[in-house]
Each structure stands twice: as structure tokens, then as C-alpha cells.
N, C-alpha and C. Protein backbone atom coordinates (compact mmCIF):
# COMPACT_ATOMS: atom_id res chain seq x y z
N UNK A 1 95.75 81.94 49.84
CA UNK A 1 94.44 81.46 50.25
C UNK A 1 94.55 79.97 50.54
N UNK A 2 93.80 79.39 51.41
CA UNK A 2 94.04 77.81 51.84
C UNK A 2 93.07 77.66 50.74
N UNK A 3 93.24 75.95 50.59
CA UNK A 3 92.73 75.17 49.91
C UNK A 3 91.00 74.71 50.19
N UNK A 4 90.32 74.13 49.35
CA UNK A 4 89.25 74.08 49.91
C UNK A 4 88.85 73.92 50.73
N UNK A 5 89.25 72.98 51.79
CA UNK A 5 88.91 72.65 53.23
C UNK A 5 89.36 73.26 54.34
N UNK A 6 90.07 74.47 53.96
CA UNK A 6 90.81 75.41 54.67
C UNK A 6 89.28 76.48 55.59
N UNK A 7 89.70 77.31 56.70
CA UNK A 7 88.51 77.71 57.06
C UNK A 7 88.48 79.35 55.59
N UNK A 8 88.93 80.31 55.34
CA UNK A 8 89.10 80.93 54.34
C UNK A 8 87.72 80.63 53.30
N UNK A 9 87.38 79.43 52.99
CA UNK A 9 86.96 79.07 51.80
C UNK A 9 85.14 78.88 52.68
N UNK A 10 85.40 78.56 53.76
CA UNK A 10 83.93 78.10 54.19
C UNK A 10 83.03 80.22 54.34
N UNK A 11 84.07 81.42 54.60
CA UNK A 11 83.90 82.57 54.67
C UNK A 11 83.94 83.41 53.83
N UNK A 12 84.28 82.79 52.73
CA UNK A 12 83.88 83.45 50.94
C UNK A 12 83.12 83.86 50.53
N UNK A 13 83.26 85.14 50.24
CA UNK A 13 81.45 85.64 49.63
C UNK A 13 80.99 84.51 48.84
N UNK A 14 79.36 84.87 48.98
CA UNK A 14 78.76 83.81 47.81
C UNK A 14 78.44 83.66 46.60
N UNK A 15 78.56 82.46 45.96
CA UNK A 15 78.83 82.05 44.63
C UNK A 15 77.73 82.66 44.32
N UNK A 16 77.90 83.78 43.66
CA UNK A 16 76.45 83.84 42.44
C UNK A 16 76.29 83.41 41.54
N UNK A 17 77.56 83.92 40.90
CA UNK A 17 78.04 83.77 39.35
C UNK A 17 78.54 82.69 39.17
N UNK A 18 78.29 82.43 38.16
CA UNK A 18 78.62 80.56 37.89
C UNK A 18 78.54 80.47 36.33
N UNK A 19 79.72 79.27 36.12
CA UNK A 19 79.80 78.84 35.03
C UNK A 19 79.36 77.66 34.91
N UNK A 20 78.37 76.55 34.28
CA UNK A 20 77.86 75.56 34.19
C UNK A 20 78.61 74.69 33.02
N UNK A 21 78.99 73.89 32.93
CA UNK A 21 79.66 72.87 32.34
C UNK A 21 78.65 71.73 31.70
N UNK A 22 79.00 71.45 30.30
CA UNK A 22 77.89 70.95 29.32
C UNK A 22 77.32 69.71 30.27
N UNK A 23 78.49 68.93 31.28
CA UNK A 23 78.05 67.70 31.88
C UNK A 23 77.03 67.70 32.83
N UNK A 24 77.26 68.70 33.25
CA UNK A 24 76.09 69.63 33.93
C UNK A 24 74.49 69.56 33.63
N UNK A 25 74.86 69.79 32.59
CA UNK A 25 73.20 70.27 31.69
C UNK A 25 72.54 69.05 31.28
N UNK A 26 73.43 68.11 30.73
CA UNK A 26 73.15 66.56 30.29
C UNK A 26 72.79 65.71 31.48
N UNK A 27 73.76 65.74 32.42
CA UNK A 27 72.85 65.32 33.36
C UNK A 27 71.41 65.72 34.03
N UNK A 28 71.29 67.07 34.18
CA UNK A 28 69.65 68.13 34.08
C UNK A 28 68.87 67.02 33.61
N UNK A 29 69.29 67.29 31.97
CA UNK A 29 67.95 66.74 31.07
C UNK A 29 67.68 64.86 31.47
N UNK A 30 68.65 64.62 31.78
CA UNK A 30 68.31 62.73 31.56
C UNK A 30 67.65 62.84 33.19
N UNK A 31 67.58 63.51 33.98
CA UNK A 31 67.01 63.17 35.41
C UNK A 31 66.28 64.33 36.30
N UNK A 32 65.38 64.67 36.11
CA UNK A 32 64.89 65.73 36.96
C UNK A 32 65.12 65.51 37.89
N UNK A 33 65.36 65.06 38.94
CA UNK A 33 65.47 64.78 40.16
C UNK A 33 67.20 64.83 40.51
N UNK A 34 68.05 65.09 39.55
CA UNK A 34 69.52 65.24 39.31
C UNK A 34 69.97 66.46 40.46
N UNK A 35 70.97 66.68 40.46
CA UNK A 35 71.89 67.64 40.75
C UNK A 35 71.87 69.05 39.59
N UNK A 36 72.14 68.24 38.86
CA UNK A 36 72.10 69.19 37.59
C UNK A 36 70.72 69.71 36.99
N UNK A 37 69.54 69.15 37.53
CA UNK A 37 68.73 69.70 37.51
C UNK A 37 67.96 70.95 38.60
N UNK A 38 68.59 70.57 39.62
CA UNK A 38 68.54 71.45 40.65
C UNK A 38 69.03 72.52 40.21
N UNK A 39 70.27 72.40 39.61
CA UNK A 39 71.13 73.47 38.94
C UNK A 39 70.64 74.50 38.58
N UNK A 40 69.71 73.99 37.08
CA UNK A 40 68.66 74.44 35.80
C UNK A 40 67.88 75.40 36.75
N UNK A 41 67.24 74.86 37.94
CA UNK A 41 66.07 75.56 38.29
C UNK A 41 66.71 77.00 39.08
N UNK A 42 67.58 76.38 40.05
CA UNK A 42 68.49 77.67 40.56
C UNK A 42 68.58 78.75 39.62
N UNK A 43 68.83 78.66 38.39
CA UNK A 43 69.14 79.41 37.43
C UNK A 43 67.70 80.26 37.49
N UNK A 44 66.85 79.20 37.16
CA UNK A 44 65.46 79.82 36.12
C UNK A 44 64.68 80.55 37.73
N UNK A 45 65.10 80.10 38.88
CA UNK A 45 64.56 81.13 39.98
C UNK A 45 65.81 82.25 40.14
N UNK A 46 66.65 82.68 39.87
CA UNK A 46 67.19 83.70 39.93
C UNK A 46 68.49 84.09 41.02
N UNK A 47 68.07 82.35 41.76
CA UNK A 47 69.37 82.24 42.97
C UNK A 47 70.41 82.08 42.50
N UNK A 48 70.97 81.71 41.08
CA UNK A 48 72.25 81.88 41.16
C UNK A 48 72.54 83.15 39.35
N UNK A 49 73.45 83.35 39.16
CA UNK A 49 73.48 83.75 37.50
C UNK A 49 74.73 82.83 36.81
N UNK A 50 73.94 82.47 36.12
CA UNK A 50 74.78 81.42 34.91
C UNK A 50 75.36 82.13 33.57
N UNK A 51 76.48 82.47 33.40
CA UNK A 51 77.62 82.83 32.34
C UNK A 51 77.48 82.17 31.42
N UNK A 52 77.27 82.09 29.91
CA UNK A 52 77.62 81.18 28.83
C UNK A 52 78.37 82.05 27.77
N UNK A 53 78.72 81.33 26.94
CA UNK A 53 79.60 82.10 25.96
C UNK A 53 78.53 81.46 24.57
N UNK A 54 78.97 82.35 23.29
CA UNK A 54 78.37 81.82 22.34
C UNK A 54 78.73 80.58 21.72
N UNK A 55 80.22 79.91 21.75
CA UNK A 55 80.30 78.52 21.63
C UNK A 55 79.47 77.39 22.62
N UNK A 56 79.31 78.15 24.23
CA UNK A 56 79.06 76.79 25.10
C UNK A 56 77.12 76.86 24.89
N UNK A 57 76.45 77.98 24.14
CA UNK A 57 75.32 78.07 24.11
C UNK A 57 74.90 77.29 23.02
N UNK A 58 75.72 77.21 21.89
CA UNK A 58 76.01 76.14 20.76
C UNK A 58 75.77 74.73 21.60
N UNK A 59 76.85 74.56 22.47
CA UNK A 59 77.11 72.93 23.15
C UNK A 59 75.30 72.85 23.47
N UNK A 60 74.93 73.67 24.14
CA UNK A 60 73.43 73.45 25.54
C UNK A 60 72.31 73.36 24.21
N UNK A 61 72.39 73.97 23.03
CA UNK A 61 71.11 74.12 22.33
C UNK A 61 71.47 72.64 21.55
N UNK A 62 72.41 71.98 21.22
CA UNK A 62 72.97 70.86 20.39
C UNK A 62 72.19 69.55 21.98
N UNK A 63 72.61 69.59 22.79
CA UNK A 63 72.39 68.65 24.14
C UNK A 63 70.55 68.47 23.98
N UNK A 64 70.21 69.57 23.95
CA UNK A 64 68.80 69.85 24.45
C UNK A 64 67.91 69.64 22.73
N UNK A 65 68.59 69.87 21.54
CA UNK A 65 67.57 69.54 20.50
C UNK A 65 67.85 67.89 20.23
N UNK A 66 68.85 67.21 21.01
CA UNK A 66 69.33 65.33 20.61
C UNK A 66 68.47 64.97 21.75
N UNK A 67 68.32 65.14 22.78
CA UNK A 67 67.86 64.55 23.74
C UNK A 67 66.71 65.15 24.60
N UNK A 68 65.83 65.83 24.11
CA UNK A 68 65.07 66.21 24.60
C UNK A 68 63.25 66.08 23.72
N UNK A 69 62.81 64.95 24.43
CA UNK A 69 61.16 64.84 23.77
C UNK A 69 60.08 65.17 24.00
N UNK A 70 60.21 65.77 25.03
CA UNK A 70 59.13 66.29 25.80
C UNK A 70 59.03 67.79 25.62
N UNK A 71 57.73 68.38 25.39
CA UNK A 71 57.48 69.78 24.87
C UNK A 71 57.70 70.35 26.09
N UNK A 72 57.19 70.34 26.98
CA UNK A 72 57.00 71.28 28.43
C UNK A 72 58.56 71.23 28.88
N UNK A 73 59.28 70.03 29.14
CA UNK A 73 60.95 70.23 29.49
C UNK A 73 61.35 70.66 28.45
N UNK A 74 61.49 70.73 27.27
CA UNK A 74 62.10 71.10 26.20
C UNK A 74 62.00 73.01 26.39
N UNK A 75 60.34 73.72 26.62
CA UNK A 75 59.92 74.35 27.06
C UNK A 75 60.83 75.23 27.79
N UNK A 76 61.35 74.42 29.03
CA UNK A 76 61.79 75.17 30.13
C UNK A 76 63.38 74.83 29.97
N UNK A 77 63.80 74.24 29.26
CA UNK A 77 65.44 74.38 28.90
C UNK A 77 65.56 75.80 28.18
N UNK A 78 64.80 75.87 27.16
CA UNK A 78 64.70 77.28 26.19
C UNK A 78 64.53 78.33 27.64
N UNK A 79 63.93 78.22 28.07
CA UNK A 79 63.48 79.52 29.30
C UNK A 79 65.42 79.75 29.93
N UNK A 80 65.86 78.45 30.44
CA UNK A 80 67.20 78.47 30.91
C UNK A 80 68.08 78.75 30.15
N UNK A 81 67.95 78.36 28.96
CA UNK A 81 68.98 79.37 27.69
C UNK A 81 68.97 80.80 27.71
N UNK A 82 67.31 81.44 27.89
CA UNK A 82 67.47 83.04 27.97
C UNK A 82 67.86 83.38 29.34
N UNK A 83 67.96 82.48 30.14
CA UNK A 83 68.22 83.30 31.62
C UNK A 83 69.75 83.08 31.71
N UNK A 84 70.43 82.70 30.98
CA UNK A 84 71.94 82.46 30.96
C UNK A 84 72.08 84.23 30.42
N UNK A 85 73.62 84.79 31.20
CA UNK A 85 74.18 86.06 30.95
C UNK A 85 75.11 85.91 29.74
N UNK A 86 75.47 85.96 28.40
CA UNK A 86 76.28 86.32 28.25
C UNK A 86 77.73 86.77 27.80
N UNK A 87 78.95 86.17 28.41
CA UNK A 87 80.06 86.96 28.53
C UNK A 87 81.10 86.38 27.61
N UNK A 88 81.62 87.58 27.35
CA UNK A 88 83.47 86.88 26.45
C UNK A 88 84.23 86.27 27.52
N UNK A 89 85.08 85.25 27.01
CA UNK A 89 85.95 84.27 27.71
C UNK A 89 87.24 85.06 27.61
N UNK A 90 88.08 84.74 28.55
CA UNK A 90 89.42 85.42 28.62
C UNK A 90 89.94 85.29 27.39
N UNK A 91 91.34 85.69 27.02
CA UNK A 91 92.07 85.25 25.52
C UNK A 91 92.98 84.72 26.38
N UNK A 92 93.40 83.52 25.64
CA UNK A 92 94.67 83.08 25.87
C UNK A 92 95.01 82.15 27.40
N UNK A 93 93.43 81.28 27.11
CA UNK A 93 93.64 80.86 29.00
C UNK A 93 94.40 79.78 28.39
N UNK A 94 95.23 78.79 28.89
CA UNK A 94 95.42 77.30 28.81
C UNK A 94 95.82 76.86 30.12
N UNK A 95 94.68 76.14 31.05
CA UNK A 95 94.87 76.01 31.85
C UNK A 95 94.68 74.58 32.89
N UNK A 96 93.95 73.64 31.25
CA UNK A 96 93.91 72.17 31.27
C UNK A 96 94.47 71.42 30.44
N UNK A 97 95.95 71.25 31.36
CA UNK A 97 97.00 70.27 30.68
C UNK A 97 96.59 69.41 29.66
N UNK A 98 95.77 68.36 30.50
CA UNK A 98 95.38 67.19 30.03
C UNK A 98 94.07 66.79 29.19
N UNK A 99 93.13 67.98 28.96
CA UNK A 99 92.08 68.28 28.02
C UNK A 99 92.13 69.41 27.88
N UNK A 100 92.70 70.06 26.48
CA UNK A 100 92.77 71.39 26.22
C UNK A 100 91.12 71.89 26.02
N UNK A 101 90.72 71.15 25.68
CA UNK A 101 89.21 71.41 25.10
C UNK A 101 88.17 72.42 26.07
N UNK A 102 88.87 71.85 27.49
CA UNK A 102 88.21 72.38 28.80
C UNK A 102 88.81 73.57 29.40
N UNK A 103 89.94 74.32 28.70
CA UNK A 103 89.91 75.40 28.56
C UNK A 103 88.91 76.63 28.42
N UNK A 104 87.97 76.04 27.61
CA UNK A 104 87.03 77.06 27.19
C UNK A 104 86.51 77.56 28.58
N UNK A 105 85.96 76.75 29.24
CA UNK A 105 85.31 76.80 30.36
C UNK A 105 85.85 77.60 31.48
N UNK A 106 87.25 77.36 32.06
CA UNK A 106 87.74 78.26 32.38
C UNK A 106 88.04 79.62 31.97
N UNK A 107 88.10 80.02 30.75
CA UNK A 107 88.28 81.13 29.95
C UNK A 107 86.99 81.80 30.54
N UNK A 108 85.89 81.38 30.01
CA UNK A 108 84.52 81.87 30.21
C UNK A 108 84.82 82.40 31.93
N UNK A 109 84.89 81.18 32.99
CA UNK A 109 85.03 81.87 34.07
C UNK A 109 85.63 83.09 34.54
N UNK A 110 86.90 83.21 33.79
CA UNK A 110 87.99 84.48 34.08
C UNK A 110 87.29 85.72 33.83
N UNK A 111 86.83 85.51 32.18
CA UNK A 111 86.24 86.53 31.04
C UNK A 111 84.90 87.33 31.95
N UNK A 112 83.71 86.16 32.38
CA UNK A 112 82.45 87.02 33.31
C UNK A 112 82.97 87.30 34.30
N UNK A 113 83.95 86.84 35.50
CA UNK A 113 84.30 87.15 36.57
C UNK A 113 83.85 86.65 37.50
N UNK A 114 83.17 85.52 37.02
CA UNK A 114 82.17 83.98 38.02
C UNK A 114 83.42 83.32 39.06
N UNK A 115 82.72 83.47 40.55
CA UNK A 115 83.04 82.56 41.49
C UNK A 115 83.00 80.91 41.29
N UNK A 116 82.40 80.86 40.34
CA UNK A 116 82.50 79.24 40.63
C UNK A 116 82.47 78.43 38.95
N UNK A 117 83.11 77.16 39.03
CA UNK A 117 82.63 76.64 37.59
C UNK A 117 81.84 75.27 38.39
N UNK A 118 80.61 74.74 37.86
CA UNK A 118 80.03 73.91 38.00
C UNK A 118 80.39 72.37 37.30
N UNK A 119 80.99 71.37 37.48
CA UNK A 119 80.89 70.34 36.85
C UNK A 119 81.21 69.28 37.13
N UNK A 120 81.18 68.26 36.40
CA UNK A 120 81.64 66.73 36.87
C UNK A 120 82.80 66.42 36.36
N UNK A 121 83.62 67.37 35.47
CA UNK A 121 84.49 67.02 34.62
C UNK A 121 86.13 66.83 35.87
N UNK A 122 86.88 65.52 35.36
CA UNK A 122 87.85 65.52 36.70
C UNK A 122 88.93 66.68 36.17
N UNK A 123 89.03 66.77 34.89
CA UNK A 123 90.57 67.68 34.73
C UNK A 123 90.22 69.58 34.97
N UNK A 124 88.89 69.80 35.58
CA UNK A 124 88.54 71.19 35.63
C UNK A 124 88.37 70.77 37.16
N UNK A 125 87.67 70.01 37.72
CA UNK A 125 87.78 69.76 39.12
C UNK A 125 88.88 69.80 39.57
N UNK A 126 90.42 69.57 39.55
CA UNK A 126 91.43 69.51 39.88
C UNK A 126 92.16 70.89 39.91
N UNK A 127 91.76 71.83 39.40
CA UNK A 127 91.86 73.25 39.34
C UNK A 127 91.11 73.93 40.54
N UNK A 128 90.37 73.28 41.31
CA UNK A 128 89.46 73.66 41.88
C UNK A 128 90.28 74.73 42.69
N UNK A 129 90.18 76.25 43.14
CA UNK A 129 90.97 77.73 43.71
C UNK A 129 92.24 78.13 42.80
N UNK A 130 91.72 77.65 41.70
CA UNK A 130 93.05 78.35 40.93
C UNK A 130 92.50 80.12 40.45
N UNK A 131 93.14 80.57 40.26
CA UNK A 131 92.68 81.97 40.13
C UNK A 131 91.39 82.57 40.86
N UNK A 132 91.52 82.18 42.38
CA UNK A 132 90.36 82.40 42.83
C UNK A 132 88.90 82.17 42.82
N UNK A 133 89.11 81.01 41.70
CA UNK A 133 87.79 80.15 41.64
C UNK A 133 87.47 79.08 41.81
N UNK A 134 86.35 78.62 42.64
CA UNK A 134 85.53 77.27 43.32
C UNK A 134 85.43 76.24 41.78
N UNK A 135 85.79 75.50 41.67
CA UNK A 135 85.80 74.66 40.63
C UNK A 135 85.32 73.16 41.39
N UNK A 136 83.37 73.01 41.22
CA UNK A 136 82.62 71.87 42.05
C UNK A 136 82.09 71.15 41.56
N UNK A 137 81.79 69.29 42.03
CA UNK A 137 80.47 68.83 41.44
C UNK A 137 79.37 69.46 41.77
N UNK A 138 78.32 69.11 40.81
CA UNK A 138 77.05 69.64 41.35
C UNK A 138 76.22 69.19 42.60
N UNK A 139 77.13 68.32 43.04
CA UNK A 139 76.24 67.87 44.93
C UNK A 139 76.81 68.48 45.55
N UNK A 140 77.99 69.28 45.72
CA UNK A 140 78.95 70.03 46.04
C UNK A 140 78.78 71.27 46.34
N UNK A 141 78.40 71.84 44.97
CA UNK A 141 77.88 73.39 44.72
C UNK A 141 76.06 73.30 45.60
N UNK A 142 75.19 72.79 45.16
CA UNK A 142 74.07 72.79 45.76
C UNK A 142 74.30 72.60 47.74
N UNK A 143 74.93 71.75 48.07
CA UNK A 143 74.97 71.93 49.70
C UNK A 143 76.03 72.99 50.00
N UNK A 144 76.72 73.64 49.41
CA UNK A 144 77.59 74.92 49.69
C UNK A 144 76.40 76.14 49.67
N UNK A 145 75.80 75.96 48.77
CA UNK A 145 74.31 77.24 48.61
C UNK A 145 73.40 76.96 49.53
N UNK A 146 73.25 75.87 50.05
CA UNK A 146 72.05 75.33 51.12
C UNK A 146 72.47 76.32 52.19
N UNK A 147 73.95 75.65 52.50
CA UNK A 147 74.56 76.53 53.74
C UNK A 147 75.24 77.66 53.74
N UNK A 148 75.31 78.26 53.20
CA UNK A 148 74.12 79.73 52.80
C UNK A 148 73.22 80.31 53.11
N UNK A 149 72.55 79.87 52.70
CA UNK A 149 71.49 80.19 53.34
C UNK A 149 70.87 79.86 54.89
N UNK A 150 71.92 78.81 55.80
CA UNK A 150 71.94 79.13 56.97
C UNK A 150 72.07 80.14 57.95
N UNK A 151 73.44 80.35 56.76
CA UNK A 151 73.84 82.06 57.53
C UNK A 151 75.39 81.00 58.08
N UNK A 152 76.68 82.51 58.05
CA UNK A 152 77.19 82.24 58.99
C UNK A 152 77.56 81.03 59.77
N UNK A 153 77.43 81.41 60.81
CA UNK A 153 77.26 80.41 62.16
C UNK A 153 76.89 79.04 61.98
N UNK A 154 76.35 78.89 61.69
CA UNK A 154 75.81 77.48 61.38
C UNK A 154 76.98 76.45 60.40
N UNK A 155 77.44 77.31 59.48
CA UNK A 155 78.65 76.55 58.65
C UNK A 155 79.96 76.40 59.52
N UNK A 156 80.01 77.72 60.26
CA UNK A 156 81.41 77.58 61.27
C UNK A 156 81.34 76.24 62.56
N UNK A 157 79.83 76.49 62.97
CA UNK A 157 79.40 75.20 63.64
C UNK A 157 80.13 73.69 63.24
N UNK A 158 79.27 73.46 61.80
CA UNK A 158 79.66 72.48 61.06
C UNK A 158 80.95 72.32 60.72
N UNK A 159 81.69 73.00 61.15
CA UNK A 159 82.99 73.32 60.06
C UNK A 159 84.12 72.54 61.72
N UNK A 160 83.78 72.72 62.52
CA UNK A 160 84.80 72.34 63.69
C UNK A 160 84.02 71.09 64.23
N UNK A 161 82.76 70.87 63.78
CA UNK A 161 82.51 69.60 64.22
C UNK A 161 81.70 69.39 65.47
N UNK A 162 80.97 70.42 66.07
CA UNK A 162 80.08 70.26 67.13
C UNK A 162 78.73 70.05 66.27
């Protein structure tokens, strides 16, 4: 398979399934107007499905009870906790040299069978088509779904530059 900028990757079925990354979520909460809040809502409207495991639901409920003061956002993080799927993580991934920790994340991806991992993190970004998965920032992932919803044509347009 070519690499991201390869044409292959612009004709990929679409990301439904997704793994969200804690940096992800932290950014959500400190900025509505974020990337990562765009994220949250994608979720809580049903355009994309978000994978968590029971450790990374640990990470999102720990993020959201330190930094969160407001009842109504606080509110609708809990709503995005129940709309998360889910799934066991692979056994035995190790697949970030340089932060084992970020393993998990990939595991989770393998384990649900998610097209994409969502995040800002650089040592999971650098993986980005390894085992057949989109590994994005979140300005990244959001204009890949925009155009999408163009359809087609319109990305191949964009894609050669007329």
C-alpha cells in the first residue's frame, strides 16, 4: 500500500471506527472550539464510532473529573463516555519503540479493528499505515471526513491539483 500521500490512501473506505487518544480528549475539554472537540461531538452525533478499552476509559473519566467545572460540559463528556464502544486490545502489541506506554493505543486499534487512531502524540503519528491503519492529528482526521462527505470526485479533483 503507498504511503499517506500516495493516491491508494485518498480511495480508502471510510474511517468510522476510531481510536481517540487521551491528548485528544484534553484538548476537547480545555477548548470547545478545538479539533478535539469537534472530535467529542462527531462521536456524540454518531458520524464516527469511538473504541475505548477499560484502562483508556480510566485515562477519559480521570481527564474529565481534574478538569472539568462546568455541569452541562461535564454533562456531555459523561454522554461521550457512554457512546464510546467497548473493545479488548490486541495481546502482545509493542509497537512504540520510543514510548512503550503508547502501545496501549495501538493494541486497542488492532483488538476493535478501527481504521484510524486519532492523536497529537508524535511517536503513534509516525506509525501512521502500519498495519493498515490511518494514525492522524485531529485537523487531519476532521478535513479527511469533511472530504467525505464530498464524495469521490471532488478529493481526486483536489488530489492532482486542478
Amino acid at each position: 500500500m503507498e504511503g499517506q500521500n500516495g493516491v491508494l490512501w485518498y480511495f480508502r473506505k471510510i474511517m468510522d471506527k476510531v481510536v481517540i487518544d487521551t491528548n485528544v480528549i484534553i484538548d476537547g475539554v480545555r477548548d470547545e472550539n478545538s479539533s478535539g472537540a469537534k472530535i467529542v461531538e462527531m462521536v456524540l452525533d454518531g458520524e464516527i464510532t469511538a473504541f475505548s478499552s477499560y484502562d483508556l476509559i480510566r485515562e477519559y473519566r480521570l481527564i474529565i473529573e481534574r478538569t472539568i467545572v462546568d455541569a452541562e460540559y461535564k454533562e456531555r463528556m459523561e454522554r461521550f463516555m457512554d457512546a464510546l464502544k467497548e473493545a479488548e486490545p490486541a495481546a502482545g502489541v509493542r509497537m512504540v519503540e520510543d514510548d512503550p506506554q503508547d502501545d496501549k493505543i495501538f493494541a486497542l486499534a488492532l483488538g476493535a479493528g478501527a481504521e484510524a487512531i486519532i492523536t497529537a502524540d508524535n511517536h503513534l503519528l509516525k506509525l501512521d499505515g502500519t498495519e493498515g491503519i490511518r494514525v492522524m492529528p485531529p485537523k487531519e482526521f476532521i478535513a479527511v471526513k469533511e472530504n467525505e462527505d464530498e464524495g469521490g470526485w471532488a478529493r481526486f479533483v483536489r488530489m492532482i491539483g486542478l
